[in-house]
C-alpha atoms as a PDB file:
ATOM      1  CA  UNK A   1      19.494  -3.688 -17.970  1.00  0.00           C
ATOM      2  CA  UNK A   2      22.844  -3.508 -18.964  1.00  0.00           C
ATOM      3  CA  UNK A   3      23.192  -4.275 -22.342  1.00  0.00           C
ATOM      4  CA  UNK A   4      27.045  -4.832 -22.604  1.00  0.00           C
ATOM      5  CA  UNK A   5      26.779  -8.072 -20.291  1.00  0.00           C
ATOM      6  CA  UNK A   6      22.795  -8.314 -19.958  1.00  0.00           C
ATOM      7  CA  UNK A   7      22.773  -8.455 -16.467  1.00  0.00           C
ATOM      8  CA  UNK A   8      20.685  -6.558 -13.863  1.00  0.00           C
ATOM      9  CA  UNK A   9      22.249  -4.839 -11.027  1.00  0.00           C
ATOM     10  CA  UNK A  10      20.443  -4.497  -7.361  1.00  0.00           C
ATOM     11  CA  UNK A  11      20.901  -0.518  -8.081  1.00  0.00           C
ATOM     12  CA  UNK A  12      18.858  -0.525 -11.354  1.00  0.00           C
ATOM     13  CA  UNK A  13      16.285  -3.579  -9.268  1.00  0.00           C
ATOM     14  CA  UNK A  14      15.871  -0.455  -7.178  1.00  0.00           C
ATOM     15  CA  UNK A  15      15.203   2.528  -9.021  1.00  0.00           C
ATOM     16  CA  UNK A  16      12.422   0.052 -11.409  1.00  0.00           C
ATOM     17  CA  UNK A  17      11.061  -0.598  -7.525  1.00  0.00           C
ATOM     18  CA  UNK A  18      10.868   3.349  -6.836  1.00  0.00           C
ATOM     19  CA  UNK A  19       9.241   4.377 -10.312  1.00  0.00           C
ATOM     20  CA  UNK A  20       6.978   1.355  -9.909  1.00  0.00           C
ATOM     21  CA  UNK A  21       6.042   2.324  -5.653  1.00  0.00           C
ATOM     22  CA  UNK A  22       7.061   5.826  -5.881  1.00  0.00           C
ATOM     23  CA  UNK A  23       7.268   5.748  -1.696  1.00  0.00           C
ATOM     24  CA  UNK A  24      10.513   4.654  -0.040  1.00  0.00           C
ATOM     25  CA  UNK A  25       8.523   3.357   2.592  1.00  0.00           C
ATOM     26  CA  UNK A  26       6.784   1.362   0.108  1.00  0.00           C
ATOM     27  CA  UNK A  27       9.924  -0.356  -1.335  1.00  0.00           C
ATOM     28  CA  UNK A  28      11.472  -0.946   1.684  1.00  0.00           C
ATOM     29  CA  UNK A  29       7.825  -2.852   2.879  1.00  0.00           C
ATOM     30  CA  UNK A  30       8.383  -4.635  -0.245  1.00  0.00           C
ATOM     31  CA  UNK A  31      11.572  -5.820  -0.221  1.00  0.00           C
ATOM     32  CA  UNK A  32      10.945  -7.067   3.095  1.00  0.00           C
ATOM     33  CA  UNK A  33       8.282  -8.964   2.556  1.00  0.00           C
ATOM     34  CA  UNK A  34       7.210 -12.356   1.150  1.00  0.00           C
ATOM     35  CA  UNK A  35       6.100 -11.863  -2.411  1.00  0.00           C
ATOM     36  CA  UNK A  36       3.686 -14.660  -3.790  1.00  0.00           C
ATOM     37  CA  UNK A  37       4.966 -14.648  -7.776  1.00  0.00           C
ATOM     38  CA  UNK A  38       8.553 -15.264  -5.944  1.00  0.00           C
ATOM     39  CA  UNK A  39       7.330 -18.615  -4.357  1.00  0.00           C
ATOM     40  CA  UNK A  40       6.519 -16.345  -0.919  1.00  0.00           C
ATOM     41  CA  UNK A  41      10.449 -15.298  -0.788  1.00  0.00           C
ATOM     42  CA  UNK A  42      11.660 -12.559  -0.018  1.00  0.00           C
ATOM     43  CA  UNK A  43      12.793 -10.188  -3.010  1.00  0.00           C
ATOM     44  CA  UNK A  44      15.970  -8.887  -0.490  1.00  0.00           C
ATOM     45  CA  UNK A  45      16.954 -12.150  -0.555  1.00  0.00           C
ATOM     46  CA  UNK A  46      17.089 -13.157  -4.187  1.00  0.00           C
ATOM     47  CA  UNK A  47      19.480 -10.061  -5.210  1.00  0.00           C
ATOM     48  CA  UNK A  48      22.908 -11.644  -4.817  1.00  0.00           C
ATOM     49  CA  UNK A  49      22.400 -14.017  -7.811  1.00  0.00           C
ATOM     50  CA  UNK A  50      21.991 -12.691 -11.744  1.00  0.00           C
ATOM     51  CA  UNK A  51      18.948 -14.835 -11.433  1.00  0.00           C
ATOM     52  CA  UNK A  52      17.207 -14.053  -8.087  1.00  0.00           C
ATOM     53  CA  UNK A  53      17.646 -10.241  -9.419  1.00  0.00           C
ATOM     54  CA  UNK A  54      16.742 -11.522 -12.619  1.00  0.00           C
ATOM     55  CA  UNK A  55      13.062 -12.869 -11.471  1.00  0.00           C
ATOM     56  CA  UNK A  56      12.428  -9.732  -8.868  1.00  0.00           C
ATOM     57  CA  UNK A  57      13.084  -7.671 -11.997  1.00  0.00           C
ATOM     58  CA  UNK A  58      10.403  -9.184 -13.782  1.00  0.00           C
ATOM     59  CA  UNK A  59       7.839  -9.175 -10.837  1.00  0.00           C
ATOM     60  CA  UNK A  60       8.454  -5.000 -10.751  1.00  0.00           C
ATOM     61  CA  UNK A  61       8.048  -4.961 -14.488  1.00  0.00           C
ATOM     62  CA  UNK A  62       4.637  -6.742 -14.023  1.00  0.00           C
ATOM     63  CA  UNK A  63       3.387  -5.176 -10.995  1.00  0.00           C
ATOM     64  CA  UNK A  64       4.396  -1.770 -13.258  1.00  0.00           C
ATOM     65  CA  UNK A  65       2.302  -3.077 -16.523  1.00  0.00           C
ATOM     66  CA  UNK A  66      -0.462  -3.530 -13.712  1.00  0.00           C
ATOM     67  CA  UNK A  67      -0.432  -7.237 -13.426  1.00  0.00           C
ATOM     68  CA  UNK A  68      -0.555  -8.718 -10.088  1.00  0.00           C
ATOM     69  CA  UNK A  69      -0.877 -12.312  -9.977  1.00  0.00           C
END
């Protein structure tokens, strides 16, 4: 996150969705894809806001911890 405004950019979305996949194929599945913790949207969708990118963020930081639902 960038701590000078606190927002999240799609580039640093994506590199948190390749550590957390570690398969481009993978990611790209993912972003394509309806995710249930996003209300079965679509995570490409939600980037051009601060806080669609905001709450796909936090779905790659739990799927990284290991929580799923």
């Amino acid at each position: 996150m960038n701590s000078d405004t606190n927002q999240i950019s799609t580039a640093q979305i994506r590199s948190l969705a390749n550590e957390v996949f570690g398969d481009p194929v993978k990611v790209a599945n993912w972003f394509a894809s309806p995710i249930d913790a996003l209300g079965r949207q679509i995570p490409e969708s939600l980037l051009g806001d601060e806080q669609g990118r905001k709450d796909v963020h936090a779905v790659l930081v739990r799927i990284g911890d290991g929580v799923f639902s």
